[in-house]
PDB file of N, CA and C in Angstrom:
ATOM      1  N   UNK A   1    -114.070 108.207 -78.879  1.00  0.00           N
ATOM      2  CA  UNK A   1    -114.323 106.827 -78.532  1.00  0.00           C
ATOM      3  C   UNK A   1    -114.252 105.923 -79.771  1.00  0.00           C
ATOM      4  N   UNK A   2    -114.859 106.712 -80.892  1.00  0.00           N
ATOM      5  CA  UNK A   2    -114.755 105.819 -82.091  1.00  0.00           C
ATOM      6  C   UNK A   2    -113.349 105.352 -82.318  1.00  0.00           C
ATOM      7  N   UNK A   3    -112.841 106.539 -82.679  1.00  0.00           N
ATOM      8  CA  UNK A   3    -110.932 106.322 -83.216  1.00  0.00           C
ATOM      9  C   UNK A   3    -110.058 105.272 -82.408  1.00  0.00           C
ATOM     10  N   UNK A   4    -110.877 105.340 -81.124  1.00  0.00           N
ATOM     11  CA  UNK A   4    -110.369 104.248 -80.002  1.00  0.00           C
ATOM     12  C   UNK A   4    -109.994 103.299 -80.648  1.00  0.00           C
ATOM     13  N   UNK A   5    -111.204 102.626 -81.191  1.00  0.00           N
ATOM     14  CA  UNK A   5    -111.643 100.943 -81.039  1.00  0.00           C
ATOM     15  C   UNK A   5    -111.598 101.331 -82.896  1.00  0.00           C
ATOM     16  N   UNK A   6    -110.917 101.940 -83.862  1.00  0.00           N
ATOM     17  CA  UNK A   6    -110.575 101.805 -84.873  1.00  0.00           C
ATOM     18  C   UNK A   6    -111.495 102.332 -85.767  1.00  0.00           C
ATOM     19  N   UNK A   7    -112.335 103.209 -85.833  1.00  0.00           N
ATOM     20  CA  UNK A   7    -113.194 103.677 -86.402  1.00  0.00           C
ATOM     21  C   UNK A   7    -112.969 105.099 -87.076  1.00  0.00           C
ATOM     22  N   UNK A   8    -112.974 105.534 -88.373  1.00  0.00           N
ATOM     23  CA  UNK A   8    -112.541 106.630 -88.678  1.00  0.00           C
ATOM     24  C   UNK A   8    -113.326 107.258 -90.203  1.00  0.00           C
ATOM     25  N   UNK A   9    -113.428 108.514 -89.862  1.00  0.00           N
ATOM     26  CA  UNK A   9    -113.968 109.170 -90.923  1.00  0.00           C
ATOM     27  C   UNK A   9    -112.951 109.584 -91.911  1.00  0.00           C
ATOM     28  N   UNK A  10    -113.059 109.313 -93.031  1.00  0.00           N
ATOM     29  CA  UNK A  10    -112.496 109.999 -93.581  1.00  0.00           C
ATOM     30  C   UNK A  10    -113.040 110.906 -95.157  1.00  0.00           C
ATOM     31  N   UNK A  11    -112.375 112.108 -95.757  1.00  0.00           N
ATOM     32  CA  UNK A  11    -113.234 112.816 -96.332  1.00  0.00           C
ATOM     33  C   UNK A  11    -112.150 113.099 -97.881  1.00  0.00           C
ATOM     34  N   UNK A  12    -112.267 112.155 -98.502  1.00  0.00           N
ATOM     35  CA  UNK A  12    -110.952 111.978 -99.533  1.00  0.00           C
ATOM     36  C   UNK A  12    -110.800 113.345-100.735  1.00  0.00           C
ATOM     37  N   UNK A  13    -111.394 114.698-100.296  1.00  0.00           N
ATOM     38  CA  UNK A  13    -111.507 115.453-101.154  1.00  0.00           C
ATOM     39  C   UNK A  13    -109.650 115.784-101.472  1.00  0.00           C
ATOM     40  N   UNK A  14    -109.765 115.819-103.402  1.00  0.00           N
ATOM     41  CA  UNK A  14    -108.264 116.339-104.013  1.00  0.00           C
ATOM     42  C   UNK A  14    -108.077 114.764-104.255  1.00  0.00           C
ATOM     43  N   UNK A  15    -107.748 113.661-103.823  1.00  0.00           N
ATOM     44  CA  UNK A  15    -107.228 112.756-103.866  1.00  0.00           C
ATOM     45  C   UNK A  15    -107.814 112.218-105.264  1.00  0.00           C
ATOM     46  N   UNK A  16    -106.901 110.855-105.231  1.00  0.00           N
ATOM     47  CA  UNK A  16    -107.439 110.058-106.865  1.00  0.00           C
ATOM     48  C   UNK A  16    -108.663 109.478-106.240  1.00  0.00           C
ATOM     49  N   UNK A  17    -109.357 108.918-107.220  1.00  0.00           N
ATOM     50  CA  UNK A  17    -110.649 107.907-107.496  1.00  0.00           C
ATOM     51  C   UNK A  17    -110.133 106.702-106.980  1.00  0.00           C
ATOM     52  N   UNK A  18    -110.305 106.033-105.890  1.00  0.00           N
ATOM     53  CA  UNK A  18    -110.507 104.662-105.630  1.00  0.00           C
ATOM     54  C   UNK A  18    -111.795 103.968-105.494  1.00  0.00           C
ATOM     55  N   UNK A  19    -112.056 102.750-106.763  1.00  0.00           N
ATOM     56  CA  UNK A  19    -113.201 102.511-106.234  1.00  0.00           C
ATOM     57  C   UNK A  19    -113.349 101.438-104.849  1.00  0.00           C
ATOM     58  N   UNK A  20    -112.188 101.282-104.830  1.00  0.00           N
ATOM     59  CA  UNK A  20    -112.077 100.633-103.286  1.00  0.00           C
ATOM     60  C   UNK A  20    -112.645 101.556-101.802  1.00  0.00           C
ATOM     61  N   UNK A  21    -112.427 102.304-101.861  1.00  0.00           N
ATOM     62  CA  UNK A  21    -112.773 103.559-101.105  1.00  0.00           C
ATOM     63  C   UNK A  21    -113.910 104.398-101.078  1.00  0.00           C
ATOM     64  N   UNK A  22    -113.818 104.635-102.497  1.00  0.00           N
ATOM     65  CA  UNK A  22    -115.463 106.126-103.134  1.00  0.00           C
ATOM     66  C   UNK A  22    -116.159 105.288-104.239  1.00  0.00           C
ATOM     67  N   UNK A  23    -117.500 105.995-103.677  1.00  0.00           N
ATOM     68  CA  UNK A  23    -118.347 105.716-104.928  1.00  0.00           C
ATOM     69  C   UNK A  23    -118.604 107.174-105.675  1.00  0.00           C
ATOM     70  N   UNK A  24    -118.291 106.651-107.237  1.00  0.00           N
ATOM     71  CA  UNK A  24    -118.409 107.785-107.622  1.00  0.00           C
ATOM     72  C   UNK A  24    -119.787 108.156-108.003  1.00  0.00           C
ATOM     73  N   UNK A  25    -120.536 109.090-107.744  1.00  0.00           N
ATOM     74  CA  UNK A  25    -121.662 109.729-107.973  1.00  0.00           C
ATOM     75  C   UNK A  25    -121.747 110.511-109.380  1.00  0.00           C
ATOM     76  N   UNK A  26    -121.029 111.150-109.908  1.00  0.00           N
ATOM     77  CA  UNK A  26    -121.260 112.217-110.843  1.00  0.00           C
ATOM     78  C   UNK A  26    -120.039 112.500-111.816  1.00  0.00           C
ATOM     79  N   UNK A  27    -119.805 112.879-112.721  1.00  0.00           N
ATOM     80  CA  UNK A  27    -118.469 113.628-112.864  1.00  0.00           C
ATOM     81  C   UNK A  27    -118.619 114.911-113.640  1.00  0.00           C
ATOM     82  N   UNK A  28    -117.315 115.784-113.060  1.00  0.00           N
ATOM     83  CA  UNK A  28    -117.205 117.250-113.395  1.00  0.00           C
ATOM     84  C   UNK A  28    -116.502 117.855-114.176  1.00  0.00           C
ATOM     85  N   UNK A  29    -116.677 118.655-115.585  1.00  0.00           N
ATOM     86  CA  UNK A  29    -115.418 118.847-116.301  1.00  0.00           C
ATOM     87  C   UNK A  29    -114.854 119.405-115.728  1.00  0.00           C
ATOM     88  N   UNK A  30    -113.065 119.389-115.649  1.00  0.00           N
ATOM     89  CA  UNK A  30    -112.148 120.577-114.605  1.00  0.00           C
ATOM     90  C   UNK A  30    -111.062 119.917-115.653  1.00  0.00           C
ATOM     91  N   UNK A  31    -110.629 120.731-116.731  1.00  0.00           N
ATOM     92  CA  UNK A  31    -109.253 120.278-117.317  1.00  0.00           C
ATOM     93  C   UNK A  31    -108.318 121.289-116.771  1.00  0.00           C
ATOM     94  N   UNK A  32    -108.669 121.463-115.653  1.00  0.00           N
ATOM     95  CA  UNK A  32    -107.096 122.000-114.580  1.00  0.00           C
ATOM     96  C   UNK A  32    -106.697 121.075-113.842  1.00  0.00           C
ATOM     97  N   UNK A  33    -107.783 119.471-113.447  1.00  0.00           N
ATOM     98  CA  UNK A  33    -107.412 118.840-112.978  1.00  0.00           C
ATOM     99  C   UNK A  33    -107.440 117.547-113.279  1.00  0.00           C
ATOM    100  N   UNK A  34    -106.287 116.327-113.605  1.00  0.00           N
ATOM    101  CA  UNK A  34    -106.186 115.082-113.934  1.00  0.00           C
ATOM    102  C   UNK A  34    -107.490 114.637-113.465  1.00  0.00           C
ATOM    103  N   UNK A  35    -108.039 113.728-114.591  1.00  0.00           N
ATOM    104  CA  UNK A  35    -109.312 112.639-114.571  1.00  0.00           C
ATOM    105  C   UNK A  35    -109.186 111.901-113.561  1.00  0.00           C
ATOM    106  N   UNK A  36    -110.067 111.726-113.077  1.00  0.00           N
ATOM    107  CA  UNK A  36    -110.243 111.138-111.903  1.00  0.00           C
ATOM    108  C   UNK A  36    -110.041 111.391-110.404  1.00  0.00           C
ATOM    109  N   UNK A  37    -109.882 112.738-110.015  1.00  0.00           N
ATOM    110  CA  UNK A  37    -109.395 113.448-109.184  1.00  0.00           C
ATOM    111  C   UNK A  37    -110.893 114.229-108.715  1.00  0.00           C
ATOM    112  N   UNK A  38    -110.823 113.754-106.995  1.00  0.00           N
ATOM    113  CA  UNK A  38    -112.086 113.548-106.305  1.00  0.00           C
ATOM    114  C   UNK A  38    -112.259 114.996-106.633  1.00  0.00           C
ATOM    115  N   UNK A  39    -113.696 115.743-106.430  1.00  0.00           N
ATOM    116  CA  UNK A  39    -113.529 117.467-106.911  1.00  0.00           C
ATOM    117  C   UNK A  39    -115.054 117.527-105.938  1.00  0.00           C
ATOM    118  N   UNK A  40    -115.884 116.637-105.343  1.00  0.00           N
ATOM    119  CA  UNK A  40    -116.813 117.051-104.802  1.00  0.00           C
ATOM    120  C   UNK A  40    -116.979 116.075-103.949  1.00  0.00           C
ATOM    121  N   UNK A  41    -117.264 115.947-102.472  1.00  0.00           N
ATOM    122  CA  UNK A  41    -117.909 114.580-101.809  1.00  0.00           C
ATOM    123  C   UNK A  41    -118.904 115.048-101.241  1.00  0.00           C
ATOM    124  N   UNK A  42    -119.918 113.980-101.928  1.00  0.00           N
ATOM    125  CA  UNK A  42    -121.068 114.009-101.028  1.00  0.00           C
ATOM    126  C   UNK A  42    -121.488 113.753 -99.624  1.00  0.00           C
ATOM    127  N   UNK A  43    -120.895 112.702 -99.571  1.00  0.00           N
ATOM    128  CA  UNK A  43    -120.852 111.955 -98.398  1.00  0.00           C
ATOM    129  C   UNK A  43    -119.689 111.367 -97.769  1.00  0.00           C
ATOM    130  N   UNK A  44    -119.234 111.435 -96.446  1.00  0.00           N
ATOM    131  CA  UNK A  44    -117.959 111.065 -96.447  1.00  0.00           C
ATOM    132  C   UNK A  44    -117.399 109.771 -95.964  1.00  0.00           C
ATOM    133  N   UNK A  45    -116.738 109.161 -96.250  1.00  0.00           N
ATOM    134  CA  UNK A  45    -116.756 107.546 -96.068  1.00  0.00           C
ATOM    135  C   UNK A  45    -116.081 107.413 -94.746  1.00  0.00           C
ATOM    136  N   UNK A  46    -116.075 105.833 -94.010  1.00  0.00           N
ATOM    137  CA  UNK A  46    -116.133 105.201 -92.907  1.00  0.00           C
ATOM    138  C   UNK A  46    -115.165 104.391 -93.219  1.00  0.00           C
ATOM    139  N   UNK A  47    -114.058 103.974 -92.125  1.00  0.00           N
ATOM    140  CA  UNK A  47    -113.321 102.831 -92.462  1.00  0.00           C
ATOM    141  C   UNK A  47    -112.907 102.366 -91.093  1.00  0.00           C
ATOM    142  N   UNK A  48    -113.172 100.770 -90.806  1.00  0.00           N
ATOM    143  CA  UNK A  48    -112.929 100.131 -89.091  1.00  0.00           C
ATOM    144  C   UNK A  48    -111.603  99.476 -89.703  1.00  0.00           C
ATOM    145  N   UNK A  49    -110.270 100.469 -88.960  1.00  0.00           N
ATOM    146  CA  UNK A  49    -109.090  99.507 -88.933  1.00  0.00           C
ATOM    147  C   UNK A  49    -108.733  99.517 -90.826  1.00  0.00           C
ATOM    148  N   UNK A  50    -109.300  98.722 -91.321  1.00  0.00           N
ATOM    149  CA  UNK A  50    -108.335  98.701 -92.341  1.00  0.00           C
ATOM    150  C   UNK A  50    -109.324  98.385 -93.549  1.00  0.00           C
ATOM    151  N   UNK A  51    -110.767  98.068 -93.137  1.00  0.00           N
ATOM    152  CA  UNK A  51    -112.071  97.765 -94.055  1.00  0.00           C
ATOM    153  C   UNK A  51    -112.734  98.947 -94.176  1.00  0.00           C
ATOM    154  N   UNK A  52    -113.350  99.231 -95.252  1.00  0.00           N
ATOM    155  CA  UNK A  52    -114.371 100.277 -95.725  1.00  0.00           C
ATOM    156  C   UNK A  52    -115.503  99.554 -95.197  1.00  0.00           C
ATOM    157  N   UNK A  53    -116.352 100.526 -94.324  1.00  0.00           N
ATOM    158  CA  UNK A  53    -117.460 100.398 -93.999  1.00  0.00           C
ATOM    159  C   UNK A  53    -118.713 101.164 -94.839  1.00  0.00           C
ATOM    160  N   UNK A  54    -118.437 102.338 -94.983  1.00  0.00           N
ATOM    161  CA  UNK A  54    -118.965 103.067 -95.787  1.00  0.00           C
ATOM    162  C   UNK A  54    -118.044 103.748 -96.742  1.00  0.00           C
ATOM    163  N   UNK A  55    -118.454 103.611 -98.170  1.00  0.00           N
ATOM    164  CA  UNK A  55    -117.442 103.959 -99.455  1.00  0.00           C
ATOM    165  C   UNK A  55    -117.664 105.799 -99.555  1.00  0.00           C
ATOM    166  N   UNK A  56    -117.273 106.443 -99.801  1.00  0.00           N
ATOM    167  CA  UNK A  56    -117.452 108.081 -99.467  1.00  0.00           C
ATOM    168  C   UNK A  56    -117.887 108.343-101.135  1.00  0.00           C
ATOM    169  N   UNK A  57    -119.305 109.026-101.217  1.00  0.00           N
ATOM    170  CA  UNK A  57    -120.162 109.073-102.332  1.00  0.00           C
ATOM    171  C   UNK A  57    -119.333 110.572-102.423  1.00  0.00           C
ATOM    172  N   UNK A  58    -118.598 110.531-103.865  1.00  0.00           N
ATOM    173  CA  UNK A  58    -118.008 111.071-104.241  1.00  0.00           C
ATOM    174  C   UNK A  58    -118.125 111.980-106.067  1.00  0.00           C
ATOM    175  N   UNK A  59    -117.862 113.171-106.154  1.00  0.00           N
ATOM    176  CA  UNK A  59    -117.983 113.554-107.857  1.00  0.00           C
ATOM    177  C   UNK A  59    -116.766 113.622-108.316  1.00  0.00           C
ATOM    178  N   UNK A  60    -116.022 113.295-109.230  1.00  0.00           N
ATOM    179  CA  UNK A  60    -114.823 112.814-109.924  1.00  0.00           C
ATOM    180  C   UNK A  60    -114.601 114.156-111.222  1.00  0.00           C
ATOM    181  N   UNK A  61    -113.215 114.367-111.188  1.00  0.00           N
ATOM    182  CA  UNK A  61    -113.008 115.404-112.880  1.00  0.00           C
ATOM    183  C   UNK A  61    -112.794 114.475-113.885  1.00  0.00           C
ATOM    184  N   UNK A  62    -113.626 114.783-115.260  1.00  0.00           N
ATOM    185  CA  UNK A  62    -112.904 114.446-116.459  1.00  0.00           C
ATOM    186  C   UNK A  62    -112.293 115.651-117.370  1.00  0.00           C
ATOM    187  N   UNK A  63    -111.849 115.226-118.192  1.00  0.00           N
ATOM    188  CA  UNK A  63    -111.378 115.897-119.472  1.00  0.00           C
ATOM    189  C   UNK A  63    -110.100 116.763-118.992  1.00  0.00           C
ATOM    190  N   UNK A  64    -109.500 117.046-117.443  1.00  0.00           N
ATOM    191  CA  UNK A  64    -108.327 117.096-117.705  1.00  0.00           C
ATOM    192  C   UNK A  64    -107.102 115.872-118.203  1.00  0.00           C
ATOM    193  N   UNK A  65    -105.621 116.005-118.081  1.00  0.00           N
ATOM    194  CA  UNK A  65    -105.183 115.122-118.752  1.00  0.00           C
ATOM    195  C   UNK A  65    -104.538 114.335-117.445  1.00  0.00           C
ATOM    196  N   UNK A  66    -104.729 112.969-117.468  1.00  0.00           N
ATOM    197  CA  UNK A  66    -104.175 111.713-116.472  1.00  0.00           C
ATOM    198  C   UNK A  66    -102.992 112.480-115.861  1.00  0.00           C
ATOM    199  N   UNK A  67    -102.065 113.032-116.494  1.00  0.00           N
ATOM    200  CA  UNK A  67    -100.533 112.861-115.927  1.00  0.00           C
ATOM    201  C   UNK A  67    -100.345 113.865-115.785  1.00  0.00           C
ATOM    202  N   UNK A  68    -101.348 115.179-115.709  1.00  0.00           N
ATOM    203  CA  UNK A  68    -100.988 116.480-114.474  1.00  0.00           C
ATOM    204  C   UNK A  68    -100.454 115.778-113.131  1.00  0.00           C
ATOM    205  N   UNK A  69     -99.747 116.575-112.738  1.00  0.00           N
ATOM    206  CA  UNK A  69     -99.727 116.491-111.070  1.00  0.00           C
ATOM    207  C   UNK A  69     -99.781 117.688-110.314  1.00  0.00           C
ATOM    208  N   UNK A  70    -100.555 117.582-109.167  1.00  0.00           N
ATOM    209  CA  UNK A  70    -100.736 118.699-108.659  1.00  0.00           C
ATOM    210  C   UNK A  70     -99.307 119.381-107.346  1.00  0.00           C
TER     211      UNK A  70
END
C-alpha cells in the first residue's frame, strides 16, 4: 500500500555517502574500500516520491583510497 501512493524504503548498504540521503553515524577503517562507501546502516531511510523523509543513519569507510572501484 505504501509503494502505492509513493512511499519507499530504502537500505543504501555498498553505495557512496550522500548526505542528501544518509546520515552518517560513525566511520570504519576498510582500506579495501574507497572513503566514503556506506559499510554499515543503522537505520534504513524513507523516501515519498522523490523527497527524503527519513535520511538512513548510516557508518561510512575511511582510509581506503577515493578512486578504487568496486
Amino acid at each position: 500500500m505504501f509503494e502505492k501512493n509513493g512511499l519507499k524504503v530504502f537500505d543504501p548498504m555498498g553505495e557512496k555517502f550522500d548526505p542528501n540521503l544518509h546520515e552518517a553515524l560513525f566511520e570504519i577503517p576498510d582500506p579495501t574500500k574507497p572513503s566514503g562507501t556506506i559499510a554499515a546502516v543503522q537505520k534504513k531511510g524513507y523516501v515519498l516520491n522523490t523527497r527524503t523523509l527519513r535520511p538512513a543513519q548510516v557508518g561510512v569507510t575511511k582510509g581506503g583510497n577515493a578512486n578504487n572501484s568496486q
